[in-house]
N, C-alpha and C. Protein backbone atom coordinates (compact mmCIF):
# COMPACT_ATOMS: atom_id res chain seq x y z
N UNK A 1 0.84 -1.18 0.00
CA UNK A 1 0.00 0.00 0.00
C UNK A 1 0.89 1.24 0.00
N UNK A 2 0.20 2.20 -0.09
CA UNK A 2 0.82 3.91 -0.27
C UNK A 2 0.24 5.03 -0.11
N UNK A 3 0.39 5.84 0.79
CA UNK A 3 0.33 6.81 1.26
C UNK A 3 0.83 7.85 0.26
N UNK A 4 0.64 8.88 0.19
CA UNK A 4 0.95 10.57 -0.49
C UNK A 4 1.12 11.57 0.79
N UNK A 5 2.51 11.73 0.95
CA UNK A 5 3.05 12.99 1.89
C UNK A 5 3.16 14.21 0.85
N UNK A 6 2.39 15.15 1.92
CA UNK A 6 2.75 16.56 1.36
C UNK A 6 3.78 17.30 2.55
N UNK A 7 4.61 17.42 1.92
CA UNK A 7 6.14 18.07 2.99
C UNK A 7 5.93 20.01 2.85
N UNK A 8 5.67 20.57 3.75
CA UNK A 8 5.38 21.76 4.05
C UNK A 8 6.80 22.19 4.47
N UNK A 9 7.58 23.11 3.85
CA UNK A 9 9.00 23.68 4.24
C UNK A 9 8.21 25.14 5.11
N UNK A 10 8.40 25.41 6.52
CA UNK A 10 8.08 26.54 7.05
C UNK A 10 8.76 27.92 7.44
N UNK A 11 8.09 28.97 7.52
CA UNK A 11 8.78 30.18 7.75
C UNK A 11 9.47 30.32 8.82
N UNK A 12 10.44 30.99 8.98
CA UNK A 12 11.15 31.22 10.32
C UNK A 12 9.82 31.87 11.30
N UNK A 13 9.19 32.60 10.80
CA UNK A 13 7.72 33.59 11.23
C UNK A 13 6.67 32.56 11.80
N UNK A 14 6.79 31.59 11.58
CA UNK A 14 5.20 30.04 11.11
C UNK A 14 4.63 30.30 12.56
N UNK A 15 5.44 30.43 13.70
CA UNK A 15 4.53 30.13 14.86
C UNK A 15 4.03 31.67 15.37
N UNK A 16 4.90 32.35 15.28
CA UNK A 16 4.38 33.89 15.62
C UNK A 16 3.24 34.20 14.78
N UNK A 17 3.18 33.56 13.79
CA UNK A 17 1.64 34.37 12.72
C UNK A 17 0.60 33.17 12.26
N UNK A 18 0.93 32.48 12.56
CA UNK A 18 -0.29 31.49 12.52
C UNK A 18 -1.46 31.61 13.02
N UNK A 19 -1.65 31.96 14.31
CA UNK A 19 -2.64 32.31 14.71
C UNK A 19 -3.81 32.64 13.80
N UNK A 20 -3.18 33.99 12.94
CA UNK A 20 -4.51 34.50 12.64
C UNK A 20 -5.12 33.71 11.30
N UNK A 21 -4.28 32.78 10.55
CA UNK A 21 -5.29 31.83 9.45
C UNK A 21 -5.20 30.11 10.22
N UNK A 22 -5.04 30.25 11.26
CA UNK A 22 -5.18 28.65 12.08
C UNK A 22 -6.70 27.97 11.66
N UNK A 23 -7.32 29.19 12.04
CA UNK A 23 -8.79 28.63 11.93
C UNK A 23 -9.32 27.80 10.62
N UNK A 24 -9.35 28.42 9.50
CA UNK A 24 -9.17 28.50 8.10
C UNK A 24 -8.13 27.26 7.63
N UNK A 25 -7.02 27.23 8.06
CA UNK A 25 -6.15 26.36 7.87
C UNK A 25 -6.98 24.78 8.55
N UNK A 26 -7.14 24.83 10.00
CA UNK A 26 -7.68 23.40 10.60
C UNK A 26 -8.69 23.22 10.02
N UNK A 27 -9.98 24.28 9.33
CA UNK A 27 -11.22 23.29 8.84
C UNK A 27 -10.40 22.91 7.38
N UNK A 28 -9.96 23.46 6.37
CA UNK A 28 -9.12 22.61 5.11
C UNK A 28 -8.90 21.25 5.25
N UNK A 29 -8.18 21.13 6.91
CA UNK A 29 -7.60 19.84 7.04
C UNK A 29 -8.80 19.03 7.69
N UNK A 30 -9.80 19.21 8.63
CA UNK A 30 -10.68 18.78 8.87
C UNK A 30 -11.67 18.21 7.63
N UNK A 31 -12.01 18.79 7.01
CA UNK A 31 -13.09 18.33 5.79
C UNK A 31 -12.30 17.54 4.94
N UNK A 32 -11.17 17.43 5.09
CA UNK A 32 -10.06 16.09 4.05
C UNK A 32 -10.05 14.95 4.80
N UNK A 33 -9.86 15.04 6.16
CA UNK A 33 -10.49 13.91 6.89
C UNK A 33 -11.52 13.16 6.82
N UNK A 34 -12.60 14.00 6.85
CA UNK A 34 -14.31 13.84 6.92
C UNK A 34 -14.20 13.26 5.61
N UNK A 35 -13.33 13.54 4.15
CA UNK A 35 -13.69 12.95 2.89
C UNK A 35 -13.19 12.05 3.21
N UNK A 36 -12.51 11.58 4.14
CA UNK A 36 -11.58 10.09 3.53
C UNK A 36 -10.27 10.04 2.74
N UNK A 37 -9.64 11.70 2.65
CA UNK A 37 -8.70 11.85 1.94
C UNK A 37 -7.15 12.03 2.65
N UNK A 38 -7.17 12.19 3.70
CA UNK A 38 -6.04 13.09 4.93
C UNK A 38 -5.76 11.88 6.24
N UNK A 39 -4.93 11.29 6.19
CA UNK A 39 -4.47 10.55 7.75
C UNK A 39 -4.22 11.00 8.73
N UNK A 40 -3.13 11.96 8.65
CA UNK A 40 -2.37 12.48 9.31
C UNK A 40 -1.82 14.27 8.99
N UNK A 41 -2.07 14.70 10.07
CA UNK A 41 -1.10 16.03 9.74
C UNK A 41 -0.91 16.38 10.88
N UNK A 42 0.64 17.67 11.00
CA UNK A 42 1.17 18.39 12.05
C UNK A 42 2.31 18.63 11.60
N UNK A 43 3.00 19.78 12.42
CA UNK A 43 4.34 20.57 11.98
C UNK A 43 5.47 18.95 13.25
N UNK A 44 6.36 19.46 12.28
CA UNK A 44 7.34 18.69 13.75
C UNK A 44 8.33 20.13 14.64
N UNK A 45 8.70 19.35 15.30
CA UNK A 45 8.77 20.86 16.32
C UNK A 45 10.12 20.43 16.73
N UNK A 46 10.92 21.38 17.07
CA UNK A 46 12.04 22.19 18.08
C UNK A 46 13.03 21.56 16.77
N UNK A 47 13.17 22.12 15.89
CA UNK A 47 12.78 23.63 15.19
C UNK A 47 11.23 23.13 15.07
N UNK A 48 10.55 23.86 14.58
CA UNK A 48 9.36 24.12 14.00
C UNK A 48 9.59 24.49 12.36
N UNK A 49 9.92 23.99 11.55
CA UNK A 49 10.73 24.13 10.33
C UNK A 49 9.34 23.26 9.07
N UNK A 50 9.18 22.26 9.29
CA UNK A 50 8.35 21.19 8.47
C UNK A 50 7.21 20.74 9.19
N UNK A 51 6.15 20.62 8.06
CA UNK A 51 5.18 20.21 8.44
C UNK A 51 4.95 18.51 7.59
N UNK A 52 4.65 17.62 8.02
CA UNK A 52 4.26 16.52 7.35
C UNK A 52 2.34 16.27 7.01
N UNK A 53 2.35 16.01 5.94
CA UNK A 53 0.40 15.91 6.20
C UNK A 53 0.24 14.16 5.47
N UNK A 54 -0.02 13.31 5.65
CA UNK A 54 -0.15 12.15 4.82
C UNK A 54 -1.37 11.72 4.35
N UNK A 55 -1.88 11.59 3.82
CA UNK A 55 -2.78 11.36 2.38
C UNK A 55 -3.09 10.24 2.50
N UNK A 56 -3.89 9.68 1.75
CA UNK A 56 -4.78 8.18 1.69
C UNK A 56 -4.08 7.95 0.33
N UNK A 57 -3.37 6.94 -0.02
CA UNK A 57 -3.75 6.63 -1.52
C UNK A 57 -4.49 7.85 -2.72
N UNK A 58 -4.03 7.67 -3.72
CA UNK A 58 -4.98 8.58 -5.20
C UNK A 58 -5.64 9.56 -4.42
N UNK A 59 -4.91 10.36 -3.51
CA UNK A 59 -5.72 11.83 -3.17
C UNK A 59 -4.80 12.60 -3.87
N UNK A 60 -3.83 13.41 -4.77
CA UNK A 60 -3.29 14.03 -5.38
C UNK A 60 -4.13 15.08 -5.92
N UNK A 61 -4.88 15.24 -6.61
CA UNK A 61 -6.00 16.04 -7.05
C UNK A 61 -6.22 16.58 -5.96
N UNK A 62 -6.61 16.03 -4.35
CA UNK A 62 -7.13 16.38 -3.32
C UNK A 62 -5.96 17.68 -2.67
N UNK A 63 -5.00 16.99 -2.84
CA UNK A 63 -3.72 17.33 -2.29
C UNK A 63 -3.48 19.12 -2.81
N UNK A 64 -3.65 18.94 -4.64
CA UNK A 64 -3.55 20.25 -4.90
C UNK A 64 -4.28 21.40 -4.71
N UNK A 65 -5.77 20.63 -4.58
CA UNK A 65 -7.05 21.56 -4.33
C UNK A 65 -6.26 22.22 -3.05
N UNK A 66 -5.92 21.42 -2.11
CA UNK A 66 -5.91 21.66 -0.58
C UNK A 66 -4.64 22.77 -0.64
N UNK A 67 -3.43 22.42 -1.12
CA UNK A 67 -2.83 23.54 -1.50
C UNK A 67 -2.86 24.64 -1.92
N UNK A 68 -4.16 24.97 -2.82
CA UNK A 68 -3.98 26.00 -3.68
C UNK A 68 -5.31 26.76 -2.74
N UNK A 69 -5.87 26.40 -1.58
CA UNK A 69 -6.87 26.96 -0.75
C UNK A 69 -6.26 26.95 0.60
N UNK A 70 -5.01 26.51 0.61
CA UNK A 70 -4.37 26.83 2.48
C UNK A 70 -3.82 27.99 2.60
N UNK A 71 -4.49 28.92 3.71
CA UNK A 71 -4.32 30.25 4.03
C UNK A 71 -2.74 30.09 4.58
N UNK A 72 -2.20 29.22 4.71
CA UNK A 72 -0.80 29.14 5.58
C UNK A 72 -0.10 29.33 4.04
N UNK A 73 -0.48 28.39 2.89
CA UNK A 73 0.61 28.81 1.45
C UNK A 73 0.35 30.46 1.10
N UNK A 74 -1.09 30.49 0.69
CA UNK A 74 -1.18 32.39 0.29
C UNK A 74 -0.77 33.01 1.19
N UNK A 75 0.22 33.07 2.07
CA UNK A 75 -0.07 33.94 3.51
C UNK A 75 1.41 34.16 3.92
N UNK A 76 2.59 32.46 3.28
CA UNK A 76 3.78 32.91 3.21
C UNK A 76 4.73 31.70 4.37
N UNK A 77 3.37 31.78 5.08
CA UNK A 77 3.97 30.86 6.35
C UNK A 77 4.40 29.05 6.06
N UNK A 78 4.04 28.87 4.87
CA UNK A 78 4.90 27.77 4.02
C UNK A 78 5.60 28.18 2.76
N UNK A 79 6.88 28.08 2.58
CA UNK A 79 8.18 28.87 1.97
C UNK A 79 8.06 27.30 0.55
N UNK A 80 7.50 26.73 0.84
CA UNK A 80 7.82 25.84 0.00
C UNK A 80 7.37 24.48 0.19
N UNK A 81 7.03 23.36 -0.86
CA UNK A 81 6.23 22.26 -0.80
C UNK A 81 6.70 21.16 -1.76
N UNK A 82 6.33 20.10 -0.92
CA UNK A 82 6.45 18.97 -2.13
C UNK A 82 5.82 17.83 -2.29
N UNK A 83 5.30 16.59 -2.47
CA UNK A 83 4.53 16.18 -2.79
C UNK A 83 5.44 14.45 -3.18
N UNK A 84 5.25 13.63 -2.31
CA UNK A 84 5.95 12.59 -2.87
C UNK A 84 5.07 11.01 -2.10
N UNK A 85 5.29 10.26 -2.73
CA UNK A 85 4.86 8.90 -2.40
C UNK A 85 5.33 8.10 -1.46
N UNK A 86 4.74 7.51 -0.39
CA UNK A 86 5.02 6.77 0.44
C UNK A 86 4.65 5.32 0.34
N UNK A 87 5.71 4.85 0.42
CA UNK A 87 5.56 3.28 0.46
C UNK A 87 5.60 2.51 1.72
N UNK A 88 4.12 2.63 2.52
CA UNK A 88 3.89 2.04 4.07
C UNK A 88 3.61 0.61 3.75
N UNK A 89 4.59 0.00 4.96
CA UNK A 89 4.28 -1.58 4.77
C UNK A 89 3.71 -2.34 6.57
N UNK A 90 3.84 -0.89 7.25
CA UNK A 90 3.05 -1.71 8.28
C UNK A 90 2.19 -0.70 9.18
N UNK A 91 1.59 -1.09 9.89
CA UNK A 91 0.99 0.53 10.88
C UNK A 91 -0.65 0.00 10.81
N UNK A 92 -1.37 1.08 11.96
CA UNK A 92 -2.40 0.49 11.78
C UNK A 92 -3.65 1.30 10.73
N UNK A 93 -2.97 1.99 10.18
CA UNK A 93 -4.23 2.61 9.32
C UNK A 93 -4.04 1.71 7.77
N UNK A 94 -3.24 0.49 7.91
CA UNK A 94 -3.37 -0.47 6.60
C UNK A 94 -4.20 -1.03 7.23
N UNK A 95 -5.00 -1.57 5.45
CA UNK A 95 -6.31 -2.16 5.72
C UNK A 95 -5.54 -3.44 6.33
N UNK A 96 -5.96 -4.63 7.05
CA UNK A 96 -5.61 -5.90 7.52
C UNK A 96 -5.74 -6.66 6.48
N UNK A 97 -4.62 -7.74 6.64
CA UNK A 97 -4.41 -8.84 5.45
C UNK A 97 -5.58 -9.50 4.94
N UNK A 98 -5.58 -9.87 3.85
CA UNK A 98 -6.82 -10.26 2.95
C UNK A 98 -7.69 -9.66 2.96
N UNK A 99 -7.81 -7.98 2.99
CA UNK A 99 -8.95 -7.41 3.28
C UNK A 99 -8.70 -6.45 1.29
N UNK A 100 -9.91 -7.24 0.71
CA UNK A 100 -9.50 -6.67 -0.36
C UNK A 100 -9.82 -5.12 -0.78
């Protein structure tokens, strides 16, 4: 199976100004959940530099919509992005064996 990481490169600024599109930013990521499209997301911290978000399988389309509507990209507080494939072979959000 495979996952789709979107890698968020962050501003030196990201935690001082977040605040004011947080809101805006968490429902984006909330309603990608609710579709069935979003596993996982959060910045990693000390630095506070990258954010990781991981994807379900064939959400790419999802991925760009979500990009091109996150108040954190128009806003500056992500410097940069990328978009690459994950190849998960164990964990518990795989479906269980023989589960077609």
């Amino acid at each position: 199976m495979t996952h789709v990481v979107l890698e968020y490169s962050l501003a030196d600024t990201y935690l001082e100004r977040r605040g004011e599109f947080r809101a805006a930013h968490l429902g984006l990521l909330e309603a990608a959940v609710e579709r069935g499209e979003l596993v996982l997301a959060g910045a990693l911290a000390d630095p506070y530099d990258r954010a990781l978000l991981v994807w379900a399988e064939g959400s790419e389309d999802a991925i760009a919509a979500f990009v091109a509507a996150d108040p954190y990209v128009a806003n500056g507080l992500v410097t940069d992005w990328r978009i690459r494939t994950w190849n998960t072979v164990v964990g518990t959000a795989l479906p269980a064996a023989g589960t077609p």
